[in-house]
N, C-alpha and C. Protein backbone atom coordinates (compact mmCIF):
# COMPACT_ATOMS: atom_id res chain seq x y z
N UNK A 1 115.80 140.21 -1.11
CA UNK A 1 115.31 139.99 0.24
C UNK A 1 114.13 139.03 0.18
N UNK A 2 114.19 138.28 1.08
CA UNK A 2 113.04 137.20 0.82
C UNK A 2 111.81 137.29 2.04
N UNK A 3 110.83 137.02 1.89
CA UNK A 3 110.09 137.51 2.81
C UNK A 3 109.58 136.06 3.60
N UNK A 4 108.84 136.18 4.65
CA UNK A 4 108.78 134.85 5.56
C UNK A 4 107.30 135.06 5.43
N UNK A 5 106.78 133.57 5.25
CA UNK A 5 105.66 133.16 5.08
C UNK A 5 105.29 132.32 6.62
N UNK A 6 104.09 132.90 7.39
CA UNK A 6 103.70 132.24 8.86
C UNK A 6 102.40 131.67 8.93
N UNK A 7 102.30 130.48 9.16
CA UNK A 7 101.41 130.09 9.18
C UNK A 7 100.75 130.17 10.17
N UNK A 8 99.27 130.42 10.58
CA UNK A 8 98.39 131.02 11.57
C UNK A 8 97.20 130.24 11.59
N UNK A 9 96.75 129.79 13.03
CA UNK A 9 95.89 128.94 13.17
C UNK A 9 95.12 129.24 14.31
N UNK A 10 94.22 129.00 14.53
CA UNK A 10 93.54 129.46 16.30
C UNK A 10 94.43 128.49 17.30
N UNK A 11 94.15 129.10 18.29
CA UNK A 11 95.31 128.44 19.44
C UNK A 11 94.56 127.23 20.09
N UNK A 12 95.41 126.15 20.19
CA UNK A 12 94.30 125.02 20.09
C UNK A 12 94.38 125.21 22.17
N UNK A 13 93.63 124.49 22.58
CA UNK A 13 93.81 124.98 24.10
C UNK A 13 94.74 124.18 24.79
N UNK A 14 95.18 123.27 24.17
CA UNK A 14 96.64 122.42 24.79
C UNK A 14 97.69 123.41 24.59
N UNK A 15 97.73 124.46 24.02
CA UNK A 15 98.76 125.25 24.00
C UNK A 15 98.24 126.54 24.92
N UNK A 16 97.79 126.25 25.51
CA UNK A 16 97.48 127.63 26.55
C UNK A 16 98.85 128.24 27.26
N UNK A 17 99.50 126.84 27.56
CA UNK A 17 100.32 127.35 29.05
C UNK A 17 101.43 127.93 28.19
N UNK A 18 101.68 127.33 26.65
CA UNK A 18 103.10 128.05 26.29
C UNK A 18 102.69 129.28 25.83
N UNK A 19 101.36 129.70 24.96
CA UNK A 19 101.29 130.80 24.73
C UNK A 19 101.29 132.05 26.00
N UNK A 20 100.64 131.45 27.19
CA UNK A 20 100.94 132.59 28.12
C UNK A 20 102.20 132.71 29.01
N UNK A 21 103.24 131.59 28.57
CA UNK A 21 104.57 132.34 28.95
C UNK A 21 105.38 132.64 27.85
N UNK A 22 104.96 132.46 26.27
CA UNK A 22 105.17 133.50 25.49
C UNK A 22 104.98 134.77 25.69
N UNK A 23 103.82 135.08 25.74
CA UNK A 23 103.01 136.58 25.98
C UNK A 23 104.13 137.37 27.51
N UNK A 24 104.36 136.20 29.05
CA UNK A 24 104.98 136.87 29.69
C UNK A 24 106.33 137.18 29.21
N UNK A 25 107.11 136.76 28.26
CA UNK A 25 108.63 136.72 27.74
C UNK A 25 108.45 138.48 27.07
N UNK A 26 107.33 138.11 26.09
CA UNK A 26 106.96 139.02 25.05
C UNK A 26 107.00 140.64 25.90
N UNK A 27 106.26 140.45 27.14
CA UNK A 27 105.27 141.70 27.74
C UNK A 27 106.38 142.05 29.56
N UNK A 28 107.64 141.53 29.35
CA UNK A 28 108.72 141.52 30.56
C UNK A 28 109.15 142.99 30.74
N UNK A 29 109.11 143.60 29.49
CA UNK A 29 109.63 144.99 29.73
C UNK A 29 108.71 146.24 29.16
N UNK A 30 107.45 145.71 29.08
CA UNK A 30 106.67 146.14 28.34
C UNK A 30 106.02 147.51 29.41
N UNK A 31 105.70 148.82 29.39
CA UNK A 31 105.52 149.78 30.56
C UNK A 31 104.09 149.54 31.37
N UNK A 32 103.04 149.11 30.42
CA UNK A 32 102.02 148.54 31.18
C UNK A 32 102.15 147.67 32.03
N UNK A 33 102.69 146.34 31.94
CA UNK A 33 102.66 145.45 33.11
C UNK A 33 103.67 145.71 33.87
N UNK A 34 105.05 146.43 33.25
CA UNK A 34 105.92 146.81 34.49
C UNK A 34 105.21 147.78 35.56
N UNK A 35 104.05 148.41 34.76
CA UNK A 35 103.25 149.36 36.01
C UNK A 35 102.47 148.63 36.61
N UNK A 36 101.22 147.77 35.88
CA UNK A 36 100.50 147.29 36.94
C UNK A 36 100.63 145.81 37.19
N UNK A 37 102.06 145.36 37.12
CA UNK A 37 102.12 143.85 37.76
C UNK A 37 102.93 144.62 38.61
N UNK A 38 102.94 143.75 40.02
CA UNK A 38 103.86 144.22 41.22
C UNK A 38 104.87 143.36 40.93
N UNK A 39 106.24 144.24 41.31
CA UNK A 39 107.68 143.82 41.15
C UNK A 39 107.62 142.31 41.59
N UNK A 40 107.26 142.06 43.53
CA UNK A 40 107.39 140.58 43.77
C UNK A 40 106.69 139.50 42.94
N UNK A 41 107.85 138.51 42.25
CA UNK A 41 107.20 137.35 41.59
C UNK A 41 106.46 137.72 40.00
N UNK A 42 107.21 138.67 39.58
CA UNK A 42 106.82 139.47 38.74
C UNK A 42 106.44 139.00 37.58
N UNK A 43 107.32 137.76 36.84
CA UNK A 43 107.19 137.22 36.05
C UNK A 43 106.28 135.74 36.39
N UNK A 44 106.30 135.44 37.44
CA UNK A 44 105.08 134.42 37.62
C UNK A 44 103.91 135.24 37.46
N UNK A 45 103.58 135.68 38.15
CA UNK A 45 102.39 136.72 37.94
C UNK A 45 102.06 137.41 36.99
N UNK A 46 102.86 137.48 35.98
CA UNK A 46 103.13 138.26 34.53
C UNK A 46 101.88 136.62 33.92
N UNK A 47 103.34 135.70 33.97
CA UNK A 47 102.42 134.38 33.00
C UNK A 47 101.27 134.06 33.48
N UNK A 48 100.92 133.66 34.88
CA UNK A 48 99.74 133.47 35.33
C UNK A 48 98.31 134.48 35.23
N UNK A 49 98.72 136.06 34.96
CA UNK A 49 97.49 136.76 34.52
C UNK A 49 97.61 136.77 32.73
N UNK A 50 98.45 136.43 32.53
CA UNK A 50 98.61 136.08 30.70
C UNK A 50 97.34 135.20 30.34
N UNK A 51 97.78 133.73 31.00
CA UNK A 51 97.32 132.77 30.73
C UNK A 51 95.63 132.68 31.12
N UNK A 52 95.15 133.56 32.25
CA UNK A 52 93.99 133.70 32.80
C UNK A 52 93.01 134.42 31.57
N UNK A 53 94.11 135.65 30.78
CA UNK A 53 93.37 136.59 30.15
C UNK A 53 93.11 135.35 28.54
N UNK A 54 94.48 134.87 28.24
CA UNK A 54 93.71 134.08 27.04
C UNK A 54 92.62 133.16 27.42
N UNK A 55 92.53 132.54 28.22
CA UNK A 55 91.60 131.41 28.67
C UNK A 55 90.35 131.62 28.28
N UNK A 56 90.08 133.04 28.88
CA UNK A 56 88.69 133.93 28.21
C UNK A 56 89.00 134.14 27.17
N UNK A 57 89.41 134.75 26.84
CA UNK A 57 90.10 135.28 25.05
C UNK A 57 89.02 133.59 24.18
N UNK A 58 89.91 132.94 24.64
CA UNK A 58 89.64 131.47 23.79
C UNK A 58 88.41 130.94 24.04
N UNK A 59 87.86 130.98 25.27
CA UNK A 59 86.50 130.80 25.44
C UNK A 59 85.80 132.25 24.70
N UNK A 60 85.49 132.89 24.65
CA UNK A 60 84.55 134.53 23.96
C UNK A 60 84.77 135.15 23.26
N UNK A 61 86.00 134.75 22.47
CA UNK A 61 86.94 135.34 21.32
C UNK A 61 87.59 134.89 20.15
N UNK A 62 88.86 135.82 19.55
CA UNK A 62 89.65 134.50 18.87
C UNK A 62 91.07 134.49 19.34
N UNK A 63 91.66 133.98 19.07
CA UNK A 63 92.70 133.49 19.54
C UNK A 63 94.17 133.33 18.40
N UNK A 64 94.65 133.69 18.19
CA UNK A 64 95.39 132.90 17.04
C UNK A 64 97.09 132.96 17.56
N UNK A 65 97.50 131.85 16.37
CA UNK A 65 99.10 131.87 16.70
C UNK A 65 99.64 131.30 15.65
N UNK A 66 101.37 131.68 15.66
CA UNK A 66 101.61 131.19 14.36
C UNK A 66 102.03 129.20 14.82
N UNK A 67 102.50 128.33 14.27
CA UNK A 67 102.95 126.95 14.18
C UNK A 67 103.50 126.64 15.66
N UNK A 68 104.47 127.35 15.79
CA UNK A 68 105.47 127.07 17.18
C UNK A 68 104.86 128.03 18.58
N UNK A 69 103.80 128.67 17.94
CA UNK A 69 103.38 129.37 19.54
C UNK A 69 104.52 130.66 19.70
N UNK A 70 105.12 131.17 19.04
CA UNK A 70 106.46 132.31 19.01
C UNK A 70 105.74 133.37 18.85
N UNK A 71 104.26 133.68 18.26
CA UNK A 71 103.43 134.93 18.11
C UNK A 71 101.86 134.22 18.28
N UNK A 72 101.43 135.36 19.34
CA UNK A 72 100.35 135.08 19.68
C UNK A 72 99.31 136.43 19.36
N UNK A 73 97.97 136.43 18.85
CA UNK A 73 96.95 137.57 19.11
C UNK A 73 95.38 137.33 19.17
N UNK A 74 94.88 138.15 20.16
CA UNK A 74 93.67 137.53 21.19
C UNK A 74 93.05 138.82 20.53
N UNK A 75 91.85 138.60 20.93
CA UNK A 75 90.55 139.92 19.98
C UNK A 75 89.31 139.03 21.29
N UNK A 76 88.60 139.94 21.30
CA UNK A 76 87.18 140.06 22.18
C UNK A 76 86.23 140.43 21.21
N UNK A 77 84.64 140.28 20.95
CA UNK A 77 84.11 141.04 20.09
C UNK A 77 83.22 141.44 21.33
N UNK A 78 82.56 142.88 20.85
CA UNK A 78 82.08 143.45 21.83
C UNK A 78 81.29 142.86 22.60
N UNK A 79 81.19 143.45 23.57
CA UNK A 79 79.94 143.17 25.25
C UNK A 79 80.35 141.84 25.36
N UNK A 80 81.69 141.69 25.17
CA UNK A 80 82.15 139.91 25.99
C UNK A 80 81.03 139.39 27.51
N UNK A 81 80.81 138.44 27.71
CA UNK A 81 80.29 138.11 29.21
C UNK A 81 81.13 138.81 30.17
N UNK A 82 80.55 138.78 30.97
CA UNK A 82 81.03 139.32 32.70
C UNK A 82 82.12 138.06 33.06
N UNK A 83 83.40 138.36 33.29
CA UNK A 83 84.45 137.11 33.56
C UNK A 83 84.17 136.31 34.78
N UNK A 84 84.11 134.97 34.86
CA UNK A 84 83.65 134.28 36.27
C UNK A 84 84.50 135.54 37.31
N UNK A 85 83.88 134.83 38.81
CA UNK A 85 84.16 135.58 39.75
C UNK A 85 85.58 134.80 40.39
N UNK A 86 85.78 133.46 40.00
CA UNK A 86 86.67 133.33 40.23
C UNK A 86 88.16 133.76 39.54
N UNK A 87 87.53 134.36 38.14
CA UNK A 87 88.87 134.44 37.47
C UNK A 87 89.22 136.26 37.88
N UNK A 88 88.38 136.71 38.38
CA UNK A 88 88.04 138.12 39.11
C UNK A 88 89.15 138.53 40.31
N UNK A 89 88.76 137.12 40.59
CA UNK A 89 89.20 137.21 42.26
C UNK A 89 90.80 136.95 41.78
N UNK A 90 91.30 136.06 40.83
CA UNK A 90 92.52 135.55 40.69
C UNK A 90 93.15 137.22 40.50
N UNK A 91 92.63 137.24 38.98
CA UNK A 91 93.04 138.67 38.56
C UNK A 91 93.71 139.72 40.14
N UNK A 92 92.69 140.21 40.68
CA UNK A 92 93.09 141.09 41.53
C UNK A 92 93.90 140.52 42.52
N UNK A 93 94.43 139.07 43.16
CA UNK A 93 94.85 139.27 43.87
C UNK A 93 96.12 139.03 43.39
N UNK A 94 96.69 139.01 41.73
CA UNK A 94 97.61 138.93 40.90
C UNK A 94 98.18 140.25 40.77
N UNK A 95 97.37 141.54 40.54
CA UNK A 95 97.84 142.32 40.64
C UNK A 95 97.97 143.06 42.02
N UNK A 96 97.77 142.47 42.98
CA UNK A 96 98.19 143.12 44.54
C UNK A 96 97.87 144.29 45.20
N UNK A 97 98.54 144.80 45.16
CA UNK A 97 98.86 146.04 45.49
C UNK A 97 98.85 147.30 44.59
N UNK A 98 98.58 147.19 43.41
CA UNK A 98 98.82 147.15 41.90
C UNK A 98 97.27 147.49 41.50
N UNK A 99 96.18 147.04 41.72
CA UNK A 99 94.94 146.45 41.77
C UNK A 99 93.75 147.92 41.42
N UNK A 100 93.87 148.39 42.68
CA UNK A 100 93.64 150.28 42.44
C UNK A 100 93.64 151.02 41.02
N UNK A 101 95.28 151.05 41.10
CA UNK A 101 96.26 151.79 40.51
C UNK A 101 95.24 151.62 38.93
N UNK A 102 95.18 149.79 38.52
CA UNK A 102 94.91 149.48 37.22
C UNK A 102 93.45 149.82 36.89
N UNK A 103 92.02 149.51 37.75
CA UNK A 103 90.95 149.88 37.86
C UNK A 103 91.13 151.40 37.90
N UNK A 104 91.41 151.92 38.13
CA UNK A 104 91.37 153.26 38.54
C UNK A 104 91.86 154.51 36.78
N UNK A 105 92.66 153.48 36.24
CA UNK A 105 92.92 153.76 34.98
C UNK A 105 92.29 154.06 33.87
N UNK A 106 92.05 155.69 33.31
CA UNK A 106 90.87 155.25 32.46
C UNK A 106 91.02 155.53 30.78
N UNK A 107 91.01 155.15 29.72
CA UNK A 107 91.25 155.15 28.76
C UNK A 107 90.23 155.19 27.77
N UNK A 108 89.97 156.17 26.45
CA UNK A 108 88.27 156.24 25.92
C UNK A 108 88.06 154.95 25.52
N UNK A 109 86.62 154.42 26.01
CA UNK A 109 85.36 153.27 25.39
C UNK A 109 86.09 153.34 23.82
N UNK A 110 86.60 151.94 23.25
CA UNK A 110 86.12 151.40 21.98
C UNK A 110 84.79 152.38 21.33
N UNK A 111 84.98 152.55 19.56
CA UNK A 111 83.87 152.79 19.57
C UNK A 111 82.62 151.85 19.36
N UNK A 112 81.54 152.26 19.20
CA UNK A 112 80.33 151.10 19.68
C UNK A 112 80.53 150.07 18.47
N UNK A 113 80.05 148.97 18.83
CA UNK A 113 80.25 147.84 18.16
C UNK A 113 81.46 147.30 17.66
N UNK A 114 82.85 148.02 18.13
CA UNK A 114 84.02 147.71 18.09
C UNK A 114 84.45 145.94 18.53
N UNK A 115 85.45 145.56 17.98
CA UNK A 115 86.22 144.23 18.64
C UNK A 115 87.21 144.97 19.52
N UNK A 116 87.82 143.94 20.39
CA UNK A 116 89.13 144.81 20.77
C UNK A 116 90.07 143.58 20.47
N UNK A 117 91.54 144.21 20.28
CA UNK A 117 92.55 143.20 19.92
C UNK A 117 93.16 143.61 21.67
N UNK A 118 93.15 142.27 22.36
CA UNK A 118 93.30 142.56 23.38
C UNK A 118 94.94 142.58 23.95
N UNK A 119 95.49 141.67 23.05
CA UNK A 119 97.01 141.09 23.10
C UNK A 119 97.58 141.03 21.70
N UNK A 120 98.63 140.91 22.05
CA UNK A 120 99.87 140.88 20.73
C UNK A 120 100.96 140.40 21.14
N UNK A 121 101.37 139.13 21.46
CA UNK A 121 102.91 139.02 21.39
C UNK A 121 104.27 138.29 21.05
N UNK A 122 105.04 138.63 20.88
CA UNK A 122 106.00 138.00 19.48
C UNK A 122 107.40 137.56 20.44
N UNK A 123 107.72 136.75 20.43
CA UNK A 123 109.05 135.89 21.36
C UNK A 123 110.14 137.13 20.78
N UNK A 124 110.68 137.62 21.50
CA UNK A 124 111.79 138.64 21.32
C UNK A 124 112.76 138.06 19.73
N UNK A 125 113.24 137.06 20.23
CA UNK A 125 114.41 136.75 19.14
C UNK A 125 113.63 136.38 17.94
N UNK A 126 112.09 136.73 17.47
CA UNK A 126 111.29 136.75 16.28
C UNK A 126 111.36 137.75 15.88
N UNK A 127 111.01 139.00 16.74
CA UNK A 127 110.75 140.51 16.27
C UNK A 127 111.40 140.93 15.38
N UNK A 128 110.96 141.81 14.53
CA UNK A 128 111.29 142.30 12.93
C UNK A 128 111.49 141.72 11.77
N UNK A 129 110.97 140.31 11.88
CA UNK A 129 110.24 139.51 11.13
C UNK A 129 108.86 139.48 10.33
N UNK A 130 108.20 140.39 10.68
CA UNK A 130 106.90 140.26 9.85
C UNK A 130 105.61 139.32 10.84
N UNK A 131 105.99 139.12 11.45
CA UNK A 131 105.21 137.84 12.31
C UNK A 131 104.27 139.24 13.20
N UNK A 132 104.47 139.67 13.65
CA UNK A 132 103.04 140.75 14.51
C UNK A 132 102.58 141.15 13.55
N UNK A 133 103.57 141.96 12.45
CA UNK A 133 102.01 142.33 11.19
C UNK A 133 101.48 140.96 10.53
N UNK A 134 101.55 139.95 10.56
CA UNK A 134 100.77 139.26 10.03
C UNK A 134 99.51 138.83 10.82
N UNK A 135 100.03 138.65 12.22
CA UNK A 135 99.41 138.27 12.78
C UNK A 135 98.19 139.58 13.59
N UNK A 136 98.40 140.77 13.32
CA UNK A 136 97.74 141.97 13.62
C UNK A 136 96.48 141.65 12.26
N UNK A 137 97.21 141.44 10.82
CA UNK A 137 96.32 141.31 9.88
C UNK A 137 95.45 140.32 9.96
N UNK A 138 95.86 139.57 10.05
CA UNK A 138 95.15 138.16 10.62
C UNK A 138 93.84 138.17 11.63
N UNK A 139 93.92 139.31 12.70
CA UNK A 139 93.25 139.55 13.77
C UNK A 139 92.33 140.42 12.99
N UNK A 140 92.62 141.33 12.33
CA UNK A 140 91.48 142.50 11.38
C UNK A 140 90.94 141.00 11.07
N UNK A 141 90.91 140.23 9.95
CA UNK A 141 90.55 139.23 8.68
C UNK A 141 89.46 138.31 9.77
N UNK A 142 89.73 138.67 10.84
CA UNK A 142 89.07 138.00 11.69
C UNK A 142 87.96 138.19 12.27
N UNK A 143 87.68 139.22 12.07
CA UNK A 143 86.57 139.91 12.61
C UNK A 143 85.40 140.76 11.16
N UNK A 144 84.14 140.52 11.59
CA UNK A 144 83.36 140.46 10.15
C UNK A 144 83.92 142.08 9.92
N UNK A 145 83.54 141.94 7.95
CA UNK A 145 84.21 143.25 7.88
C UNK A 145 82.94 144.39 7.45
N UNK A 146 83.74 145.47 8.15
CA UNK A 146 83.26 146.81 8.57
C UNK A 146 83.14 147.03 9.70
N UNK A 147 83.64 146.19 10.62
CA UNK A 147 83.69 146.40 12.09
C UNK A 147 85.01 146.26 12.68
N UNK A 148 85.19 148.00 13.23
CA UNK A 148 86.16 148.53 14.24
C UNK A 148 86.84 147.65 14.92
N UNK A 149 88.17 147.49 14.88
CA UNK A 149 89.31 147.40 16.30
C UNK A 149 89.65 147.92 16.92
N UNK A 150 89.58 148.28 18.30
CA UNK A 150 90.35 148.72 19.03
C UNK A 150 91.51 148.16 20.02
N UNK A 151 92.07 148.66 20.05
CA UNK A 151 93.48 148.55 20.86
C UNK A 151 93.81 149.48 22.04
N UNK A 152 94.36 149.28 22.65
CA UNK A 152 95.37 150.53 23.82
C UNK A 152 96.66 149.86 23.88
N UNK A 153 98.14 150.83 23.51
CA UNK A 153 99.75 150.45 23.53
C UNK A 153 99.83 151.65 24.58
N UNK A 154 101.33 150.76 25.35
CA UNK A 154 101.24 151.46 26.05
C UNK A 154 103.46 151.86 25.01
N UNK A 155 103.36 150.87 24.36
CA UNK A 155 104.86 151.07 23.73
C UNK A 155 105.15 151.50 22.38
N UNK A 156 105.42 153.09 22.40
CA UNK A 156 105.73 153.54 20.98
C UNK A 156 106.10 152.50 20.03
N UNK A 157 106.83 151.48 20.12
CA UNK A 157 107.23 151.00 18.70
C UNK A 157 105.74 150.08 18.47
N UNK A 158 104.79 149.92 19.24
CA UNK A 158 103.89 148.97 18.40
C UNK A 158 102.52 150.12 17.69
N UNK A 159 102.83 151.54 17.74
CA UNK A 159 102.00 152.42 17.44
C UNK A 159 102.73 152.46 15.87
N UNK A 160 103.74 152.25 15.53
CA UNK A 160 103.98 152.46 14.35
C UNK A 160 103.74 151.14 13.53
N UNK A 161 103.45 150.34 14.07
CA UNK A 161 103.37 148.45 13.44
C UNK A 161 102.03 148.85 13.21
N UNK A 162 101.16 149.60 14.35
CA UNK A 162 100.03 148.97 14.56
C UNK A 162 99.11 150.37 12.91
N UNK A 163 100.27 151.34 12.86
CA UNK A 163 99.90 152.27 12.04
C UNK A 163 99.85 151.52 10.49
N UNK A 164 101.17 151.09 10.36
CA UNK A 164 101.40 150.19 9.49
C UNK A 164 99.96 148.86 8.91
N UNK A 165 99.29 148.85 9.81
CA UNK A 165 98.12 147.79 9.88
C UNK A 165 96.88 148.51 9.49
N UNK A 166 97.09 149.96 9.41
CA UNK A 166 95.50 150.43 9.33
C UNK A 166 95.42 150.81 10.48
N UNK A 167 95.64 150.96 11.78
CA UNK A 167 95.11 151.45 12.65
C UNK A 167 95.59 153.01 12.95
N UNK A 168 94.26 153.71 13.56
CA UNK A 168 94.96 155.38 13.78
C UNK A 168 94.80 155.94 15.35
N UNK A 169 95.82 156.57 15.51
CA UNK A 169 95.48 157.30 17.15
C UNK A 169 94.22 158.01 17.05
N UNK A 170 93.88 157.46 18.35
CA UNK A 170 92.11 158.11 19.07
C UNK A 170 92.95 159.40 19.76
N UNK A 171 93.64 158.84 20.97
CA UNK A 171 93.94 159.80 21.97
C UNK A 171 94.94 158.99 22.62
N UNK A 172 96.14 159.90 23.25
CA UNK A 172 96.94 159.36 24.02
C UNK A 172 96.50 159.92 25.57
N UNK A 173 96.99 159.24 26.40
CA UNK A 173 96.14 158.74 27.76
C UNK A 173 97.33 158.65 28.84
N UNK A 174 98.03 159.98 29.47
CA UNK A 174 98.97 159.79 30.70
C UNK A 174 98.48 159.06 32.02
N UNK A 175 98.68 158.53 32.57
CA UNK A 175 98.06 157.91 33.62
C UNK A 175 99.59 158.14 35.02
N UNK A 176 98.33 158.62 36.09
CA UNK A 176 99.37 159.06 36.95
C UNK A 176 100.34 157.83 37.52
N UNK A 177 101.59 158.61 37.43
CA UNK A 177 102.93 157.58 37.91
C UNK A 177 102.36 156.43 37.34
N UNK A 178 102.33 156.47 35.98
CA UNK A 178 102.51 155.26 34.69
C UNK A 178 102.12 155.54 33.23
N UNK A 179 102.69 155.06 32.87
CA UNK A 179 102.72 154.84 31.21
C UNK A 179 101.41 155.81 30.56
N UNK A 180 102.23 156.53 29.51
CA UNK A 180 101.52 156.99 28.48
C UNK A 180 100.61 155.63 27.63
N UNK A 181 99.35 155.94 27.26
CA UNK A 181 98.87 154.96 27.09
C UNK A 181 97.90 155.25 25.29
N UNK A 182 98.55 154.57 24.52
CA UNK A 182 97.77 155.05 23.23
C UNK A 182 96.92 154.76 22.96
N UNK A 183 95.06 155.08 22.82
CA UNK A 183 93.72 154.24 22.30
C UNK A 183 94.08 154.33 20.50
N UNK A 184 94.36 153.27 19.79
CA UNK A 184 94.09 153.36 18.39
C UNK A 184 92.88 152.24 17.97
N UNK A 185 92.23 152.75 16.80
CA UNK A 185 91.13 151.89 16.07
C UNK A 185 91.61 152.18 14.29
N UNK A 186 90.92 150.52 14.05
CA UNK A 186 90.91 150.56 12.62
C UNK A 186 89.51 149.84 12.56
N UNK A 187 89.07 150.76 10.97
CA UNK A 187 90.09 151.66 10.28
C UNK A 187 90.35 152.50 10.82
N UNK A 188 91.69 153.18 10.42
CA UNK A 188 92.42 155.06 10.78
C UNK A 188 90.67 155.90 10.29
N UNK A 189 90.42 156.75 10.98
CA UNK A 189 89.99 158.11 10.53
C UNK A 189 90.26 158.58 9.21
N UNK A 190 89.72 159.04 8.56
CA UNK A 190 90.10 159.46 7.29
C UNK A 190 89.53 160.88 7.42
């Protein structure tokens, strides 16, 4: 069996628009945004709050991807800035009706001085390739070491990738009429 070697680079910002309709391809059936993106225009609104969230990502964060833009992963390091008010205003009126529902959602605080890996996502016809764990590892390697990641999945199969990476369940998180929601950090607890 031969294994695939990916090359990973920060996302240069001419590639914004494909990585965030990667991320919407990636995140189409995913239970979080099927909960808090509203059905109308679903997938415009999917890419357009994608592309809003890396924008910051890339301005206050890191960013990375492999060669072709097919896997993307975004990290924050803690107490990011306050997001303009215009990208505020976009946000909520992206999620609609929806808007409540997602604010209203609450999931435990990172612990202190944590990064968060904010995104993860891999073009469908890539998956089970090795390309999210590299690029999950990649996102640890990225951040100085001895300092925490956190995450929230809202999709069992990336709790076992993300286990696979070092990371361990905090707490799982029902949220009414939506998605079970997993907080994990690495390192796991020992």
């Amino acid at each position: 069996m031969s294994s695939t070697v990916f090359t990973l680079r920060p996302l240069p910002a001419a590639a914004l628009d494909d990585a965030a309709a990667l991320l919407a391809v990636a995140f189409a059936d995913y239970p979080w945004t099927r909960w808090a993106v509203p059905a109308q225009d679903y997938a415009d609104r999917l890419t357009r709050l994608q592309r809003l969230y890396l924008q910051y990502a890339l301005e206050n964060g890191v960013v990375l991807a492999d060669a072709d833009v097919s896997g993307v992963v975004a990290l924050l390091p803690p107490n990011p800035p306050e997001p303009p008010s215009s990208m505020q205003d976009e946000v909520a009126a992206l999620h609609g009706d929806r808007l409540a529902a997602v604010f209203g959602a609450t999931t435990p605080p990172p612990p202190a001085g944590a990064w968060t890996l904010e995104t993860l996502g891999v073009d469908p016809r890539r998956r089970g390739r090795g390309l999210g764990a590299t690029l999950v590892r990649a996102a640890l390697d990225a951040v100085p070491a001895g300092v925490p990641v956190a995450l929230d999945t809202s999709d069992p199969r990336n709790v076992r990738l993300y286990e696979r990476c070092g990371f361990g369940v905090i707490e799982r998180t029902d949220l009414p009429d939506g998605p079970t929601v997993v907080s994990m950090v690495s390192p796991a607890a020992t």
